[in-house]
C-alpha atoms as a PDB file:
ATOM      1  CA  UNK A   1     -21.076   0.490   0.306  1.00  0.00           C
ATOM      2  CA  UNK A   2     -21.931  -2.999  -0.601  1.00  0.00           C
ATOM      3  CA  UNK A   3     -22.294  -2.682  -4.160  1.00  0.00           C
ATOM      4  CA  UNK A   4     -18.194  -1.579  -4.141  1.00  0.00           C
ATOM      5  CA  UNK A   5     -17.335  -4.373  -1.968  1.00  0.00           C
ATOM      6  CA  UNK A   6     -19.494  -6.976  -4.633  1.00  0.00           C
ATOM      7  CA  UNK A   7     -17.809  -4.986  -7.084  1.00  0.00           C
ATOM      8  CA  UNK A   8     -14.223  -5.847  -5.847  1.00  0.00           C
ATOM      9  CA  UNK A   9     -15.156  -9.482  -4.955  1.00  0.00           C
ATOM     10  CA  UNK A  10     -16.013  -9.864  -8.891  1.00  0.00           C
ATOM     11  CA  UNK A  11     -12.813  -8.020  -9.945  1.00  0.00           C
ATOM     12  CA  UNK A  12     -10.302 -10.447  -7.250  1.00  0.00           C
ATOM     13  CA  UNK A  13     -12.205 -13.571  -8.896  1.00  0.00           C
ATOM     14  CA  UNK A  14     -11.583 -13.023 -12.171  1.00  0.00           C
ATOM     15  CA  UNK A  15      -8.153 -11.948 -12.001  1.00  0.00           C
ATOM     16  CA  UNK A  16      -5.380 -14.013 -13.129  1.00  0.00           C
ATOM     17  CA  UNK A  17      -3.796 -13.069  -9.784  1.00  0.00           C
ATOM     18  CA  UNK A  18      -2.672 -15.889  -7.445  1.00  0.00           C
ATOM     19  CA  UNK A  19      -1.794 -19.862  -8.175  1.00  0.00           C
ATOM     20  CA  UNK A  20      -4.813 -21.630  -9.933  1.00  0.00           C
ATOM     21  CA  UNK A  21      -5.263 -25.225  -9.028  1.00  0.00           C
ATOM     22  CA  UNK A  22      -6.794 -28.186 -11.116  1.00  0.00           C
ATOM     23  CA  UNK A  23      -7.653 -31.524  -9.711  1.00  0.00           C
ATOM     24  CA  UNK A  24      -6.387 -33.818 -11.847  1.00  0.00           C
ATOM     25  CA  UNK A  25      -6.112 -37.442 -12.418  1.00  0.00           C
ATOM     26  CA  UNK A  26      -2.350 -37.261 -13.787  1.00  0.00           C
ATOM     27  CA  UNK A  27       1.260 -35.360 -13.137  1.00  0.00           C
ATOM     28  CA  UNK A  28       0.724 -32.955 -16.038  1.00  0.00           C
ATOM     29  CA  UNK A  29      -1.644 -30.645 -17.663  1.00  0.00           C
ATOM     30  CA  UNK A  30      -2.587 -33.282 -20.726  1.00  0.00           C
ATOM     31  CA  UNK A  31      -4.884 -35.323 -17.289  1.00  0.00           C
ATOM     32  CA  UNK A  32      -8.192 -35.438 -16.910  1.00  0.00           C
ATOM     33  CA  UNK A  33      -9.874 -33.503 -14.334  1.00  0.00           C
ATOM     34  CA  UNK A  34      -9.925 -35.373 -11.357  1.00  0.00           C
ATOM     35  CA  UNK A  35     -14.026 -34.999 -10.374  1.00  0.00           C
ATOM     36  CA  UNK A  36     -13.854 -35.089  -6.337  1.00  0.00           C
ATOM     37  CA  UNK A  37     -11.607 -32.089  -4.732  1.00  0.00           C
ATOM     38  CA  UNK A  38     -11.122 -34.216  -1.501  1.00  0.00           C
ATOM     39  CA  UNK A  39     -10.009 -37.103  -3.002  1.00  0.00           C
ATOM     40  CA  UNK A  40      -8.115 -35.794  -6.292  1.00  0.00           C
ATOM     41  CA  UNK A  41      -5.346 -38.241  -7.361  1.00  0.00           C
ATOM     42  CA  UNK A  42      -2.741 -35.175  -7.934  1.00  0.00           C
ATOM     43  CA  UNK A  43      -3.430 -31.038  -7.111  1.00  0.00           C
ATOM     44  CA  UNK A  44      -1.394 -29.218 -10.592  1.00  0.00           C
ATOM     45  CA  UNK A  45      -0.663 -26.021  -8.724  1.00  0.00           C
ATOM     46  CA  UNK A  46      -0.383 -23.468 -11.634  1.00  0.00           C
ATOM     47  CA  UNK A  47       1.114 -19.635 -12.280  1.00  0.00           C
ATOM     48  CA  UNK A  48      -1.117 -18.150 -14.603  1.00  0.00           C
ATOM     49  CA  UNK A  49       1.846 -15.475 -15.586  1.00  0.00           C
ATOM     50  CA  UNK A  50       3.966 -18.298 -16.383  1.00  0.00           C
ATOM     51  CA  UNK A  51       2.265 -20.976 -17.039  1.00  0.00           C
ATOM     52  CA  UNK A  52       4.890 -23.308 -14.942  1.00  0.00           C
ATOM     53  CA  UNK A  53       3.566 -25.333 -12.473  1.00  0.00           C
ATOM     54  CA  UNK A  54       3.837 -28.086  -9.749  1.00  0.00           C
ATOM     55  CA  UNK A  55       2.117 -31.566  -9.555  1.00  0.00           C
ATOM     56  CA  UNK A  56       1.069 -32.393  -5.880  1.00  0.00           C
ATOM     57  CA  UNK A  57       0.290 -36.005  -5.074  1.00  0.00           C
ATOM     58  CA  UNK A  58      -2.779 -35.742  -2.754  1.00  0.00           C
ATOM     59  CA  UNK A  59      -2.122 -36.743   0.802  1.00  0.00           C
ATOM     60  CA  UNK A  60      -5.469 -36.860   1.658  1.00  0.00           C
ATOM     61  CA  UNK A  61      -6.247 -39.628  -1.115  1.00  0.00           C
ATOM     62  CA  UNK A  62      -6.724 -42.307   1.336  1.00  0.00           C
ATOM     63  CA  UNK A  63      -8.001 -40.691   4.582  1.00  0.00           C
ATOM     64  CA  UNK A  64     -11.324 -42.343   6.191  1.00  0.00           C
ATOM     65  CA  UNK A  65     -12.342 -38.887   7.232  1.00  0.00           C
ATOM     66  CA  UNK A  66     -11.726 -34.641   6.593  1.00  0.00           C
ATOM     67  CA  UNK A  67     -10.240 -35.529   3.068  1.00  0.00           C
ATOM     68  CA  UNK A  68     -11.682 -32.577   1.550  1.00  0.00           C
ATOM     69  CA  UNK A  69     -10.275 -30.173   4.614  1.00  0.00           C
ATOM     70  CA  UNK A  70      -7.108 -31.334   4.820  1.00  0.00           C
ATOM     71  CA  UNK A  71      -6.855 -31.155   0.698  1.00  0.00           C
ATOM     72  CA  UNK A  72      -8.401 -27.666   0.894  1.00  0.00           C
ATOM     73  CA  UNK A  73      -5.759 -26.490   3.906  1.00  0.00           C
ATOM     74  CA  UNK A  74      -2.762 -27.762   1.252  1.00  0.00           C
ATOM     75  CA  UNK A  75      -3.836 -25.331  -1.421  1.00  0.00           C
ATOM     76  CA  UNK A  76      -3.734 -22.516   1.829  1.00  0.00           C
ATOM     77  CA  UNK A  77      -0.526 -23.292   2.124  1.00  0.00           C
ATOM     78  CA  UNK A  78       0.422 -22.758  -1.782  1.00  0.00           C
ATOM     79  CA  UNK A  79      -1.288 -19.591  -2.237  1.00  0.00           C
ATOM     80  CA  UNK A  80      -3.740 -20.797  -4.584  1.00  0.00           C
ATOM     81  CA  UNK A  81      -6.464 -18.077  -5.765  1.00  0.00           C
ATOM     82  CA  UNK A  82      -8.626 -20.235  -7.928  1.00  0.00           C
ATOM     83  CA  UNK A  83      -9.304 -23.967  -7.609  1.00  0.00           C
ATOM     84  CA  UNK A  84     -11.329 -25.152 -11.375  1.00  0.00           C
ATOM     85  CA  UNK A  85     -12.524 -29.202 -10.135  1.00  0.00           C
ATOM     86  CA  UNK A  86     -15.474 -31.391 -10.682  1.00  0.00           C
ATOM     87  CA  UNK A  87     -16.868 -30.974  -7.296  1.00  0.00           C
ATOM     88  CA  UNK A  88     -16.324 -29.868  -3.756  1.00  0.00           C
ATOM     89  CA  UNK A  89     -17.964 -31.189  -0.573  1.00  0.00           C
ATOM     90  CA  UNK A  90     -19.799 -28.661   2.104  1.00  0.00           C
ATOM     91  CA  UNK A  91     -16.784 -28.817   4.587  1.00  0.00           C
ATOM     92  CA  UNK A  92     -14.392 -28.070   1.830  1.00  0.00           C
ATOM     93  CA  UNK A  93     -15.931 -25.545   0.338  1.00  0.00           C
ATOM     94  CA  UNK A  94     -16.546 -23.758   3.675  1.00  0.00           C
ATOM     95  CA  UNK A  95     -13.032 -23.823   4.611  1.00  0.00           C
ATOM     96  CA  UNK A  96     -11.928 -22.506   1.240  1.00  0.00           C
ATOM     97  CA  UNK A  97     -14.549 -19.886   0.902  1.00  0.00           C
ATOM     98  CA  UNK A  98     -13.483 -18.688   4.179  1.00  0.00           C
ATOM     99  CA  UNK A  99      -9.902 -17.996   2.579  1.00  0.00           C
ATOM    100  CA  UNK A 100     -11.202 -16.479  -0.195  1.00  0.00           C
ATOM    101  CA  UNK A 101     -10.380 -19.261  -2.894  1.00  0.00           C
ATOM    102  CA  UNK A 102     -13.023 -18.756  -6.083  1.00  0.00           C
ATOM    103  CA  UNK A 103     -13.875 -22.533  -6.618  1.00  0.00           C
ATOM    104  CA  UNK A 104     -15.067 -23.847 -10.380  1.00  0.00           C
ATOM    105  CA  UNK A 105     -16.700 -26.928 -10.344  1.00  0.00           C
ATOM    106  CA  UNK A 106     -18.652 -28.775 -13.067  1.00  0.00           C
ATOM    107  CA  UNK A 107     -15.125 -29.545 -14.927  1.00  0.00           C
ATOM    108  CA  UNK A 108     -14.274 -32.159 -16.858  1.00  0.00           C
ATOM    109  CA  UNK A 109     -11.874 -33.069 -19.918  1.00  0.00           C
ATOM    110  CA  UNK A 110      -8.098 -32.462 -19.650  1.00  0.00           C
ATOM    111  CA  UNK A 111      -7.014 -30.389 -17.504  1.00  0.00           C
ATOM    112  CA  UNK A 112      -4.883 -27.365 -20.030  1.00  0.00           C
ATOM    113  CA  UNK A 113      -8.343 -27.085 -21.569  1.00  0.00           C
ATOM    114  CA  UNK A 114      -9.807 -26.121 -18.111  1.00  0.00           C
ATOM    115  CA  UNK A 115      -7.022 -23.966 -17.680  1.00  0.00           C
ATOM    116  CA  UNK A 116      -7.834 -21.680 -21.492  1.00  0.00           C
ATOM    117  CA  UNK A 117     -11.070 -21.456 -20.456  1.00  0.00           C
ATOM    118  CA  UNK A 118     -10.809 -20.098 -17.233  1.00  0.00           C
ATOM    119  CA  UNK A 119      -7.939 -17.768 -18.757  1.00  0.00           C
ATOM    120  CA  UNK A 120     -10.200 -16.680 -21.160  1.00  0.00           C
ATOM    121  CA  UNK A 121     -13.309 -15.959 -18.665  1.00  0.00           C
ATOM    122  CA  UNK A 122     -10.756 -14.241 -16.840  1.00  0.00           C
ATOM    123  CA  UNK A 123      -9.982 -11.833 -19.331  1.00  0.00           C
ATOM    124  CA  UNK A 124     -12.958 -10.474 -20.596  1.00  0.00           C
END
């Protein structure tokens, strides 16, 4: 039984299926990665099936304190699948582990290249 239920974990994360989010240091795909989830300058909130997607100014920017849980709670909210960052802190990544959000860290360049890659990954 848990081989089939590994099995489906590996075929929901690499799906295209859901919103994919990219922290980003810009409004638009052509920004760099922005390297701390928590503290991301802008969240691009992206349909893989369309491409299209949504630039989110991070509310969380500036907070003293639960940054990364309030950021992670936001892509809840959007229905994001898959976030691709830099890196994620220990509360953050608990909360979005919890919901089932595959998290790639270790990102950098712009974020559209990000994006190919994972597209690619995701379809082999």
């Amino acid at each position: 039984m848990a081989k089939n239920l590994n099995k489906q974990d590996e075929e929901h994360n690499n799906s295209l299926s859901g919103k994919i989010c990219i922290t980003a240091q810009g409004d638009d795909l052509r920004s760099e990665i922005d390297p701390h989830f928590g503290r991301a300058l802008y969240f691009l909130i992206i349909d893989p099936d369309s491409s299209n997607f949504e630039a989110i100014q991070n509310p969380s920017v500036h907070q003293a304190h639960g940054a990364g849980i309030q950021s992670a709670q936001l892509l809840l909210d959007k229905g994001v699948s898959v976030l691709i960052t830099g890196q994620v802190g220990p509360n953050a990544q608990r909360v979005l582990e919890s919901a089932r959000i595959k998290i790639i860290t270790g990102e950098s360049g712009p974020a559209e290249q990000a994006l190919a890659r994972f597209k690619s990954q995701a379809k082999k």
